[in-house]
Structures are given as structure tokens and as C-alpha cells.
C-alpha atoms as a PDB file:
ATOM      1  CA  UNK A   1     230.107  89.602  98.442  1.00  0.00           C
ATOM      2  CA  UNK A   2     229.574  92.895  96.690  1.00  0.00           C
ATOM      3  CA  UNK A   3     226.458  92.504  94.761  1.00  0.00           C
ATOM      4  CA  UNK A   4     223.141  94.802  95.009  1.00  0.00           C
ATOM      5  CA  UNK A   5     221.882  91.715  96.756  1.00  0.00           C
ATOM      6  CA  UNK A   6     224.319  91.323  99.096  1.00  0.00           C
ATOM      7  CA  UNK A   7     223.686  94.997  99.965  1.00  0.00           C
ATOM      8  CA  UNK A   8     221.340  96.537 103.109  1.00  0.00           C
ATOM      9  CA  UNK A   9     219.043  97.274 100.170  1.00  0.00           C
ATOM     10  CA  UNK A  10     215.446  96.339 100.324  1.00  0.00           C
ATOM     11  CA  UNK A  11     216.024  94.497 104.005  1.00  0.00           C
ATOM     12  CA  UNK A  12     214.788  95.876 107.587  1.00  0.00           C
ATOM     13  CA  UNK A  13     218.253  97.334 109.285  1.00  0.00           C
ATOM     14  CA  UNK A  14     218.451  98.654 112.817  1.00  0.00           C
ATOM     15  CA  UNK A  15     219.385 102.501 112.977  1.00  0.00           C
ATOM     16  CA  UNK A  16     222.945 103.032 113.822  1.00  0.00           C
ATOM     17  CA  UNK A  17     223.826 103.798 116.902  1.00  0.00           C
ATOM     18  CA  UNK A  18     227.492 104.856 116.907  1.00  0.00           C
ATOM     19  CA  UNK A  19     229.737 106.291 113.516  1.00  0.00           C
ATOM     20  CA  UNK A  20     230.055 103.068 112.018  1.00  0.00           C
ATOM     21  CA  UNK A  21     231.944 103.588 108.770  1.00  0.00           C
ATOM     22  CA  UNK A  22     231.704  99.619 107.740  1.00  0.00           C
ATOM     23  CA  UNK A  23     227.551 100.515 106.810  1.00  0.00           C
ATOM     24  CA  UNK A  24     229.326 101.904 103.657  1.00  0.00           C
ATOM     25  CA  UNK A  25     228.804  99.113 100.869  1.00  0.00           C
ATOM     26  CA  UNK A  26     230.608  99.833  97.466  1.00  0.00           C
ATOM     27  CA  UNK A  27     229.658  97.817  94.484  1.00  0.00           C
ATOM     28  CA  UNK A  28     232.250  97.713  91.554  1.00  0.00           C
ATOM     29  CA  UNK A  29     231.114  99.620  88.510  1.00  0.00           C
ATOM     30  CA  UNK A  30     232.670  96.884  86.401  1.00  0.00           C
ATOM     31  CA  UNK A  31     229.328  94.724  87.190  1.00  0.00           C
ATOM     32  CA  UNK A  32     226.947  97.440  85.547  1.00  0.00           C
ATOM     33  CA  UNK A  33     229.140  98.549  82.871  1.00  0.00           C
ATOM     34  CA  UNK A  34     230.065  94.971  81.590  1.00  0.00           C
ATOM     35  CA  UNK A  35     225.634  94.523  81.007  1.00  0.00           C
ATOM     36  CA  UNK A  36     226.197  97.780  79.016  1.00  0.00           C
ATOM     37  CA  UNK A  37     229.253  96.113  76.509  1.00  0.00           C
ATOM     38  CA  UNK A  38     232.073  97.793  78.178  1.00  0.00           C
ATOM     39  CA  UNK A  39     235.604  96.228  78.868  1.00  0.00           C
ATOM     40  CA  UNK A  40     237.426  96.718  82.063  1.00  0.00           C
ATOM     41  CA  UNK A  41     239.429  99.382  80.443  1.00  0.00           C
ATOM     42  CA  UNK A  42     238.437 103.411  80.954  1.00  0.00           C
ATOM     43  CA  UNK A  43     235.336 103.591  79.866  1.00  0.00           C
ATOM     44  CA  UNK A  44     234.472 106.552  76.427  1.00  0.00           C
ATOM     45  CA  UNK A  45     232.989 109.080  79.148  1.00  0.00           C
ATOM     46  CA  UNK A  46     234.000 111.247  81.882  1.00  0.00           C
ATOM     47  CA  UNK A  47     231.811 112.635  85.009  1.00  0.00           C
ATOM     48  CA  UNK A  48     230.913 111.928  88.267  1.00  0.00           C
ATOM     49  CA  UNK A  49     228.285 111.366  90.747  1.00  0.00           C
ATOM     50  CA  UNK A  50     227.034 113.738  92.492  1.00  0.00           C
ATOM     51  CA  UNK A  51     224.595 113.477  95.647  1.00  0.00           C
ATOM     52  CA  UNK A  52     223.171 115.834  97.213  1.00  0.00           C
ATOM     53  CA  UNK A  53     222.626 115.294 101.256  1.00  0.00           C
ATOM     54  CA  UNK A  54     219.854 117.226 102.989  1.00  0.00           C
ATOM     55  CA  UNK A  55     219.444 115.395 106.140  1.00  0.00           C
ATOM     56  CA  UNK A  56     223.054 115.446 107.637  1.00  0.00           C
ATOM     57  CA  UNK A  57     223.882 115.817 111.484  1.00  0.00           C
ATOM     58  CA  UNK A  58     226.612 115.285 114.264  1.00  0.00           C
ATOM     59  CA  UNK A  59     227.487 116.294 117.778  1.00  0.00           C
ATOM     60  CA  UNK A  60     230.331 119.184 118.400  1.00  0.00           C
ATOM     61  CA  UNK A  61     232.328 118.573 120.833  1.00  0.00           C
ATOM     62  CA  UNK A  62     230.482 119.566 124.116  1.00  0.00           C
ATOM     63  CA  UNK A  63     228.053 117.183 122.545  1.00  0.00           C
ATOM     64  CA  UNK A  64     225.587 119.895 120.615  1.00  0.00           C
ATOM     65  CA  UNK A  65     223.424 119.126 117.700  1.00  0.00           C
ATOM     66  CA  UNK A  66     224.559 119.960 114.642  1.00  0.00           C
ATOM     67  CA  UNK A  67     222.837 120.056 110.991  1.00  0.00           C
ATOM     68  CA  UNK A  68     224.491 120.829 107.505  1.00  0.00           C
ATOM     69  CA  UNK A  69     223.870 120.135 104.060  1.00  0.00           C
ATOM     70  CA  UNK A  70     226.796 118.587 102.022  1.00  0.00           C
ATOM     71  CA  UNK A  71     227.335 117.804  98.238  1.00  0.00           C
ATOM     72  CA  UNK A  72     229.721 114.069  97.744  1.00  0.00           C
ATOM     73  CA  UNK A  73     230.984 114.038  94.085  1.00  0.00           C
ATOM     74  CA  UNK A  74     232.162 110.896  93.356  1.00  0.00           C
ATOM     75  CA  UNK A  75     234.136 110.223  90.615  1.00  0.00           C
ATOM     76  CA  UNK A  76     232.900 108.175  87.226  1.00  0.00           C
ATOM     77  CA  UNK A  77     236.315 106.765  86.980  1.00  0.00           C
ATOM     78  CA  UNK A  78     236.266 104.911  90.547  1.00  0.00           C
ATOM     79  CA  UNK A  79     236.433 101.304  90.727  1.00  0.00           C
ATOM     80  CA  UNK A  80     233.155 101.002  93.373  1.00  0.00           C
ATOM     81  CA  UNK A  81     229.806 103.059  93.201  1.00  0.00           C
ATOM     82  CA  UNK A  82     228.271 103.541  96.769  1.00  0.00           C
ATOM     83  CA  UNK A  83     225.097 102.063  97.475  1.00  0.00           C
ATOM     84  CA  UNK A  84     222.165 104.399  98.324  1.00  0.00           C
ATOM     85  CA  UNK A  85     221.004 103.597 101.515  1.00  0.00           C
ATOM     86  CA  UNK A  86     224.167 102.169 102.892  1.00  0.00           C
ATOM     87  CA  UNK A  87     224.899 105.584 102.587  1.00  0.00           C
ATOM     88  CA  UNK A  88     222.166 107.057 103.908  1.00  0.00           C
ATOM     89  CA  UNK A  89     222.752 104.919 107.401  1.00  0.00           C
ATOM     90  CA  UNK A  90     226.510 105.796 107.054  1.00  0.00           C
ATOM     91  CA  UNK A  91     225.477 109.611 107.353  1.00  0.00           C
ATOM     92  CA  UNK A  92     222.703 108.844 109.682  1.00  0.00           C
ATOM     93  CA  UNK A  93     225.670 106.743 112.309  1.00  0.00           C
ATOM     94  CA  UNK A  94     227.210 110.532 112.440  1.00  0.00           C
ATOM     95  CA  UNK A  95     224.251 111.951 114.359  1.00  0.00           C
ATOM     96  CA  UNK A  96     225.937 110.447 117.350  1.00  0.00           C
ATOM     97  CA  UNK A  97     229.604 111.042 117.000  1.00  0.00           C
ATOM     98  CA  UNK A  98     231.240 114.150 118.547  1.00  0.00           C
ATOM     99  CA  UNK A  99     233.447 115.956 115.998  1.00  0.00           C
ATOM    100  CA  UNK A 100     235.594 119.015 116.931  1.00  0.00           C
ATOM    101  CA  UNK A 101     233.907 121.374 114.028  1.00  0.00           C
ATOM    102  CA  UNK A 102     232.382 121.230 110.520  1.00  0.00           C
ATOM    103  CA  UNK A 103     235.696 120.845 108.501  1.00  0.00           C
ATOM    104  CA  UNK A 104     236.413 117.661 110.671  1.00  0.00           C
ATOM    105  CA  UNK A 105     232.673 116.135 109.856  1.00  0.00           C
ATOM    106  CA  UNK A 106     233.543 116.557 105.977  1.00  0.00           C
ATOM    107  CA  UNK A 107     236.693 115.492 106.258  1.00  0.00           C
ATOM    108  CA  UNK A 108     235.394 112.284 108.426  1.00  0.00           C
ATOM    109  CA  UNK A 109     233.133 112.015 105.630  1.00  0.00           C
ATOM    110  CA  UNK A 110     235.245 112.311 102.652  1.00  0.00           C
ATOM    111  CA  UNK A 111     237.989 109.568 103.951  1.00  0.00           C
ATOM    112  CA  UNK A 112     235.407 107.324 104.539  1.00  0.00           C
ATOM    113  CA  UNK A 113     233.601 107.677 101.058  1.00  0.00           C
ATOM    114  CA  UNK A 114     236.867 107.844  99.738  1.00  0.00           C
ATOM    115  CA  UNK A 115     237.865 104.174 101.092  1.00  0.00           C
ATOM    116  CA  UNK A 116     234.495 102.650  99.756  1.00  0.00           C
ATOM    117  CA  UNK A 117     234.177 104.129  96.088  1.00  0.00           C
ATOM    118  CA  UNK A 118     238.092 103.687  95.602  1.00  0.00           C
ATOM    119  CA  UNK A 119     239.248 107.003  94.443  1.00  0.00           C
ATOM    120  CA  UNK A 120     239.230 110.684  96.644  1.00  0.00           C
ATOM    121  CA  UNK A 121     235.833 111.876  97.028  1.00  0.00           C
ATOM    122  CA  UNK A 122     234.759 115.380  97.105  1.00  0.00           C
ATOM    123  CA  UNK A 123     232.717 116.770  99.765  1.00  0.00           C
ATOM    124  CA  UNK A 124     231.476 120.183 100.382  1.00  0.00           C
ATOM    125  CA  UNK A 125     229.261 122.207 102.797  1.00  0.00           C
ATOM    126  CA  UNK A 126     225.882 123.342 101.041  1.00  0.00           C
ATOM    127  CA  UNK A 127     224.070 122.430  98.450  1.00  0.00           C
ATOM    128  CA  UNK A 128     223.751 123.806  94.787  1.00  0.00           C
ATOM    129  CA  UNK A 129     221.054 126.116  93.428  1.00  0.00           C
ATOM    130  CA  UNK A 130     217.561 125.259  92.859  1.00  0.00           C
ATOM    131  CA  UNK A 131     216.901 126.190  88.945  1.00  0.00           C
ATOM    132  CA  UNK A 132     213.832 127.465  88.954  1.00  0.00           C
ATOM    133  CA  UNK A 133     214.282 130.090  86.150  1.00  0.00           C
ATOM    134  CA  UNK A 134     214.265 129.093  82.389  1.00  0.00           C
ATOM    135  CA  UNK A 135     217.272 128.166  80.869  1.00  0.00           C
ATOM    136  CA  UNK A 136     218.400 127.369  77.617  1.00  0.00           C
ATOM    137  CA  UNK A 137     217.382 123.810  77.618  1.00  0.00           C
ATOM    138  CA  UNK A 138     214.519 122.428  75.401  1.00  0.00           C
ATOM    139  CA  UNK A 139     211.746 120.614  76.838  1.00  0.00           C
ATOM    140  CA  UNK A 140     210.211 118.071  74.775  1.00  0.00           C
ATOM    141  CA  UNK A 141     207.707 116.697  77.400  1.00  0.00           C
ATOM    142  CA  UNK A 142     204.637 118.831  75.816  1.00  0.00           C
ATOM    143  CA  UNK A 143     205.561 116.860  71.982  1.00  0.00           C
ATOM    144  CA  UNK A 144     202.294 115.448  70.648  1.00  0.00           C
ATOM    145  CA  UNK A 145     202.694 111.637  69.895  1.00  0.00           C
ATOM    146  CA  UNK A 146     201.720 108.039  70.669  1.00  0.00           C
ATOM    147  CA  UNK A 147     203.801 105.903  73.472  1.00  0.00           C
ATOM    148  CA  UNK A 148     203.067 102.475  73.721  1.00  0.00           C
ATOM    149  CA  UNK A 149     206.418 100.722  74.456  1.00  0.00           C
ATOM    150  CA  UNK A 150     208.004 100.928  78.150  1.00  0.00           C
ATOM    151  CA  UNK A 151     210.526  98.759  78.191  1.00  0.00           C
ATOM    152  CA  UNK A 152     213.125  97.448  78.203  1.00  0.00           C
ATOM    153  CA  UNK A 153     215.120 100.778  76.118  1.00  0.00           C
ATOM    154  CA  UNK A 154     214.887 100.848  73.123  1.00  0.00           C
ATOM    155  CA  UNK A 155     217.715 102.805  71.415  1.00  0.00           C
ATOM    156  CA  UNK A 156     216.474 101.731  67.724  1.00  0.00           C
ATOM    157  CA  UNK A 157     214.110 105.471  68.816  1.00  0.00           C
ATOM    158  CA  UNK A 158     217.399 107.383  68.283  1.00  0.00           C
ATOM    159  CA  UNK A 159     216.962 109.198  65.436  1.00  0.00           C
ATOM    160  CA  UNK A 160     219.095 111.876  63.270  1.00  0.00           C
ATOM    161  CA  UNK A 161     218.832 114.544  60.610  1.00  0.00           C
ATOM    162  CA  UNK A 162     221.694 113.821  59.315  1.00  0.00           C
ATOM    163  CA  UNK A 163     221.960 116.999  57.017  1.00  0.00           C
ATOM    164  CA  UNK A 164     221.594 119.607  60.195  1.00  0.00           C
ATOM    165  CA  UNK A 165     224.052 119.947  62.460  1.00  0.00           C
ATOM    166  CA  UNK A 166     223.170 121.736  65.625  1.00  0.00           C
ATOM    167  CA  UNK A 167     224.553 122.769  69.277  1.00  0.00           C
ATOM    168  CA  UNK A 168     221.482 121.932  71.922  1.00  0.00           C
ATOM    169  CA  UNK A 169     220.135 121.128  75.259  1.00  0.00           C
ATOM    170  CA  UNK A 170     217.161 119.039  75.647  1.00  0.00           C
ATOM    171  CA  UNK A 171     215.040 118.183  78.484  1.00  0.00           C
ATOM    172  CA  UNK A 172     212.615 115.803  80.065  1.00  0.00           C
ATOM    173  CA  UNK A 173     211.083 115.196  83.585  1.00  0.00           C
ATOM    174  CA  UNK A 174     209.690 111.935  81.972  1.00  0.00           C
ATOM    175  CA  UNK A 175     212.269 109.294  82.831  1.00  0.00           C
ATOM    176  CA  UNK A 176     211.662 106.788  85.147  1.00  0.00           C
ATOM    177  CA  UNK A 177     213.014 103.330  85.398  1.00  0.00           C
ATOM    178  CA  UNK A 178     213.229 100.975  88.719  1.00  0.00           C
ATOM    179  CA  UNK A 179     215.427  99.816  91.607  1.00  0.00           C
ATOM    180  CA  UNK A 180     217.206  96.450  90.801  1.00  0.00           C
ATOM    181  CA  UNK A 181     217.037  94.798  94.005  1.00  0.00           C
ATOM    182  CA  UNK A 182     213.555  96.451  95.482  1.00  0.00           C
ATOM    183  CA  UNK A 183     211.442  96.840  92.521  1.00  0.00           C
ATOM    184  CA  UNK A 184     210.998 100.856  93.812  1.00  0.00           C
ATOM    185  CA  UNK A 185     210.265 103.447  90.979  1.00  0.00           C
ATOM    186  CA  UNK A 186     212.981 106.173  90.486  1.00  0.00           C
ATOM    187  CA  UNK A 187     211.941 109.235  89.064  1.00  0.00           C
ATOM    188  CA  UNK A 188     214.511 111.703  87.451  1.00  0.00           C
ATOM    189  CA  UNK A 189     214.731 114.617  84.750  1.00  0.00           C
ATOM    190  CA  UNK A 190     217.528 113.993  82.056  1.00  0.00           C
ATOM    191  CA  UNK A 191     219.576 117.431  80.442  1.00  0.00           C
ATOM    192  CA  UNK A 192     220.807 115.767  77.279  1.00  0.00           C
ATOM    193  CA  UNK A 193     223.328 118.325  75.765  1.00  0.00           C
ATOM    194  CA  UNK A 194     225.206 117.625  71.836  1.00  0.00           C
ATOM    195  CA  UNK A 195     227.017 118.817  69.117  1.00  0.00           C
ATOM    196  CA  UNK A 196     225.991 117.075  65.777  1.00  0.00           C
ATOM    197  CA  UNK A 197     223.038 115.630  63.689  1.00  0.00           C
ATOM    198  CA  UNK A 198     219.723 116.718  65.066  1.00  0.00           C
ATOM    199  CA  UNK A 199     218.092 114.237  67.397  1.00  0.00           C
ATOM    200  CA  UNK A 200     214.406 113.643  66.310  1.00  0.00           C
ATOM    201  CA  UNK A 201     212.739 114.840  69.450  1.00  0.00           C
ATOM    202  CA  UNK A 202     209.895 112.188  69.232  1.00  0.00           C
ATOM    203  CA  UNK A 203     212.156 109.628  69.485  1.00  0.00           C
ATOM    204  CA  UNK A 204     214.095 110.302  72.313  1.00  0.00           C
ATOM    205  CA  UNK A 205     211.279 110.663  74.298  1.00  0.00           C
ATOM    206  CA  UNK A 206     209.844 107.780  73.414  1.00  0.00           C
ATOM    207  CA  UNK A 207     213.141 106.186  74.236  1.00  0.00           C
ATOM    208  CA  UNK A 208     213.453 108.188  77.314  1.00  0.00           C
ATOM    209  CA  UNK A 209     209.964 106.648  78.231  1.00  0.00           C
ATOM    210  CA  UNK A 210     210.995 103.533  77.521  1.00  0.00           C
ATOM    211  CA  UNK A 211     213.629 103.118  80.702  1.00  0.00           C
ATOM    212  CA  UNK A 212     210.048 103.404  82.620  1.00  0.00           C
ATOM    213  CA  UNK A 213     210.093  99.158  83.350  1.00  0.00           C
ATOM    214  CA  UNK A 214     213.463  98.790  83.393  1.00  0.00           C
ATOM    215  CA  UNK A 215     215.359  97.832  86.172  1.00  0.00           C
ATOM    216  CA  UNK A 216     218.800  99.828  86.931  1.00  0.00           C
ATOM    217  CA  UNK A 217     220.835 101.741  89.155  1.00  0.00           C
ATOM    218  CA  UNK A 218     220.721 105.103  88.485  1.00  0.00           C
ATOM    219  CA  UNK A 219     224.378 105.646  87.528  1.00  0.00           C
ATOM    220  CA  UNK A 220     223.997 102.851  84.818  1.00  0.00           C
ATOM    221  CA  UNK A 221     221.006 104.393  83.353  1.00  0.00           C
ATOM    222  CA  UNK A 222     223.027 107.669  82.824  1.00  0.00           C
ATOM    223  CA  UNK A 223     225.244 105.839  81.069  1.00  0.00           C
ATOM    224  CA  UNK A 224     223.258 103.823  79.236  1.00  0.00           C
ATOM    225  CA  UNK A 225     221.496 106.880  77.842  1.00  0.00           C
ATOM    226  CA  UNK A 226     224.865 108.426  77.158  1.00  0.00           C
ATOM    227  CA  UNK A 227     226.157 105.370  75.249  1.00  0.00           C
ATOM    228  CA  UNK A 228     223.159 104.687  73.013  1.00  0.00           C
ATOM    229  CA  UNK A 229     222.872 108.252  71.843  1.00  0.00           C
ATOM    230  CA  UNK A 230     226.929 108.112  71.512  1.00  0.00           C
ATOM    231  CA  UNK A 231     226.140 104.799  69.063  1.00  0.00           C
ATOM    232  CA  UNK A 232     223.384 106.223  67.445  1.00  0.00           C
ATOM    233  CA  UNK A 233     223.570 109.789  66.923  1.00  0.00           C
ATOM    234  CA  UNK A 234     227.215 110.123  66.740  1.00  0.00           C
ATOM    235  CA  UNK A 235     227.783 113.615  67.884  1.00  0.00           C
ATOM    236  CA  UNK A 236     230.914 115.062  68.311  1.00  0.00           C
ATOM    237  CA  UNK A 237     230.247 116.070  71.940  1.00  0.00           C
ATOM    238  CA  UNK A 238     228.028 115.100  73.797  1.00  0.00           C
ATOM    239  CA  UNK A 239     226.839 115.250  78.082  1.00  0.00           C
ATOM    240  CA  UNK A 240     223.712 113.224  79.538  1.00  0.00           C
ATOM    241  CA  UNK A 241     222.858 114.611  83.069  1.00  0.00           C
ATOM    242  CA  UNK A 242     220.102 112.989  84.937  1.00  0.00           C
ATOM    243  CA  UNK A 243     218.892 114.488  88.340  1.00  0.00           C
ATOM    244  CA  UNK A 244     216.986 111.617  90.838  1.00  0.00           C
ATOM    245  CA  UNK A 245     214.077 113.564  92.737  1.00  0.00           C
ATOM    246  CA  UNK A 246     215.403 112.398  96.505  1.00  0.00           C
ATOM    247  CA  UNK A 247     215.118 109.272  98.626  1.00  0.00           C
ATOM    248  CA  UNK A 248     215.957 109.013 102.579  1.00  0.00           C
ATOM    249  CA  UNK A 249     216.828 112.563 102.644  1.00  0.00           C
ATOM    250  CA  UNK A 250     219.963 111.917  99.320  1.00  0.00           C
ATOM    251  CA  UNK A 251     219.044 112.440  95.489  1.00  0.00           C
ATOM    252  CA  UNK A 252     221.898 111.369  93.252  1.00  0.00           C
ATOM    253  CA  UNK A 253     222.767 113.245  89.633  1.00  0.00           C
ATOM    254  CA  UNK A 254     225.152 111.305  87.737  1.00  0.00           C
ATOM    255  CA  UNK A 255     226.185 113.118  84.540  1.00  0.00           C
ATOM    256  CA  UNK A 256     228.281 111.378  81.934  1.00  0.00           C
ATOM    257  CA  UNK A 257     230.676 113.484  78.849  1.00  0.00           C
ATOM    258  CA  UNK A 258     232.913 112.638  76.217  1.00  0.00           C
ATOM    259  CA  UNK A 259     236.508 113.284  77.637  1.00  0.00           C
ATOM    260  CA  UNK A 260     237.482 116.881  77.737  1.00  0.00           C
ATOM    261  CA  UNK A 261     233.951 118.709  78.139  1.00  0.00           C
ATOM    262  CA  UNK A 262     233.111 120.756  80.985  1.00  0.00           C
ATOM    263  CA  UNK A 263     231.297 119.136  83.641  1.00  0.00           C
ATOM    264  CA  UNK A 264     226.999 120.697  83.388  1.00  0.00           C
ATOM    265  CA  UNK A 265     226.939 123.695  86.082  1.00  0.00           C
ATOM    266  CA  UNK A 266     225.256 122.081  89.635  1.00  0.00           C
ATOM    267  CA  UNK A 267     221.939 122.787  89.676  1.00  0.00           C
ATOM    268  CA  UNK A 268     218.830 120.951  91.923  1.00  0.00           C
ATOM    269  CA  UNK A 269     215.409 120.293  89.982  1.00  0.00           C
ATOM    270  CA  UNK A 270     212.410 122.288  92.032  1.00  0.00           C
ATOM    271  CA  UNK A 271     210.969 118.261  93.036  1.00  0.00           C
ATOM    272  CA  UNK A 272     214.473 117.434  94.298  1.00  0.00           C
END
């Protein structure tokens, strides 16, 4: 089976001893997307996921520790999402293999991840930036207003002016919504990026605020967020990043654009 259930998620697992690829456990996107109205056909976005990995390790060949950082970018248009921690204890069954050098660890890695999300995988050394200087990006966290509602979403908070069209980035470090299977909070800040009708800032924080119950993976929240602004704002582009503070040493930032926009530069939040 190849539900969240079905997963390593949530249950006490043994840490691997030996590479063990098969600790990989995809999930088909087609289960989250179909809860969010979506056919089986391409979906009206484009992006990817992309993890960050800060605890990575292997042997060289005379049997040496060896640490890295890495960055996986898996594609939004791949059949299977990869499950957090089976992930995590896929990287963690490296620490004991011998590999001949770095290039041969990420390309181990990338075949594997490649085989379990359906579609070629990037992987590269490093990790990106920390942003700690301002940016362009609006932060509506300091707004003045009431919140009362936290779930489930509630899109009916997306608001327009429809008589001002505008080109913007906004920001929040207040969404939160849950793990499906284990309850656990996950914690992320959203870049919300548009050309169109001006979104009324109050209400998309209080929708923001309103994921903070809900219970989702964190690539179907993206989307979710992407698609209810797409229904309800209707701008003529439009890109929803959110970046997951980390978990067992990975943080995930999917980020979801109408076709034929540039993916959002790679950047790490300073509580990532």
C-alpha cells in the first residue's frame, strides 16, 4: 500500500544499518491533489520540491567519515511525493556505505530518489543562502485585526480590489497547519508573489491562519494556497512558496507557479 498510513510515519523504526534504498516510501500525488478538485491530468501549476538536507554522511572508500549538505529538488510534475522521514532514514542508511567520492554519494542519491518520486531528481552539494537581509517582500504579520477562525481554510478570506492592479510579494511566518498521520504541528513562512487585483492583506492572513488545525502534507498545502488564491483572486501570474522550518535534520519548500514563471530564487528562512 502507498498511503501516509502505510508509511514509517508516526511508528518506532530501528536505525538503518546498511544503504537500504527500499526505506524510500513514495506516495502518489494523485491522492492529495484529487481532495483539492484536481483530475489526473497536469495539474494548472508548475514547481517543485525542494528539501534542504543538513545532516548527510557516508564513508569514502578507506572507510572515512564524511559530512555534506545537499539540496533534492523534486519535481511538481512527478507521479509520487517522498515521504519525510522515510527519507530521512534513507539518508541516514548512507552513514554506513563506502562510496568512492562525493559525486558518487549524489549520484547514489539522485537514482534512488529518482526511482521513488517517478521522474529525475536533482541533487546538489550545499545548501542555498540564508536571507537574512530585507527584501522586497511585504510582511503582513504586524496587520492589526481580530482572528478567531483556525480551521479548516477558509478561502471565502480571499479578497480583491478589483480596480488596482498591482505586481507584489507578500509575506508571513504565520502559517501553520498539521501532520496527517501524527497529529505534529508544521510551522512554515509562505512568499506569496502576483500580478493582478490587490489582495486585501487582512484576509489572507486570516486565511493563512486558518491552515493552523488543518491536517496536510506540506506539498498539498502549497498548493492548496496556490489554487484558492488562483480561484479567487484571479491574477494573471501568480507563485506561492512556502519554506517548512526543519524536522530530523530536512526542511522541505515546495513552491507552486502558473506555467512559464521563473521558479522564486533559493533562499533558507533564518529558523530553518
Amino acid at each position: 500500500m502507498s498511503t501516509p498510513h502505510d508509511s514509517s510515519l508516526g511508528r518506532s523504526v530501528a536505525y538503518p544499518d546498511r544503504y537500504d534504498p527500499s526505506l524510500l516510501f513514495p506516495i502518489p500525488r494523485a491522492q492529495g491533489r484529487a481532495a483539492l478538485g484536481l483530475d489526473a491530468g497536469a495539474p494548472p501549476f508548475a514547481g517543485a520540491d525542494r528539501w534542504h538536507a543538513y545532516e548527510l554522511g557516508w564513508l569514502d572508500a578507506r572507510g572515512k567519515p564524511v559530512v555534506a549538505t545537499a539540496t533534492l529538488t523534486v519535481p511538481a510534475d512527478s507521479p509520487n511525493l517522498v515521504e519525510s522521514k522515510s527519507l530521512k532514514l534513507y539518508l541516514n542508511s548512507l552513514n554506513s556505505a563506502r562510496l568512492e567520492s562525493p559525486a558518487a554519494a549524489f549520484a547514489t542519491i539522485a537514482r534512488d530518489l529518482s526511482a521513488a518520486a517517478g521522474a529525475p531528481v536533482r541533487v546538489a552539494p550545499g545548501l542555498p543562502p540564508c536571507s537574512t537581509a530585507p527584501d522586497a517582500a511585504i510582511d503582513i504579520d504586524g496587520l492589526d485585526l481580530d482572528i478567531d477562525a483556525y480551521g479548516p481554510p477558509d478561502p471565502g478570506q480571499l479578497r480583491t480590489d478589483a480596480g488596482t492592479q498591482v505586481e507584489e510579494t507578500l509575506r508571513s511566518a504565520l502559517l501553520k497547519s498539521n501532520c496527517p498521520v501524527t497529529g505534529q504541528p508544521d510551522w512554515a513562512t509562505v512568499r506569496i508573489a502576483y500580478l493582478g487585483p490587490r489582495l486585501d492583506r487582512a484576509g489572507l492572513l486570516r486565511y493563512l491562519v486558518s491552515f493552523r488545525d488543518h491536517a496536510e502534507f506540506h506539498e498539498q498545502c502549497a498548493e492548496r494556497i496556490f489554487l484558492d488564491i488562483l480561484a479567487r483572486a484571479r491574477p494573471e501570474a501568480l507563485s506561492v512558496e512556502a519554506r517548512y522550518t526543519r524536522r530530523g535534520g530536512l526542511d522541505i519548500n515546495p513552491w507552486r507557479t502558473t506555467p512559464g514563471l521563473p521558479p522564486p530564487p533559493p533562499a533558507r528562512e533564518p529558523r530553518q
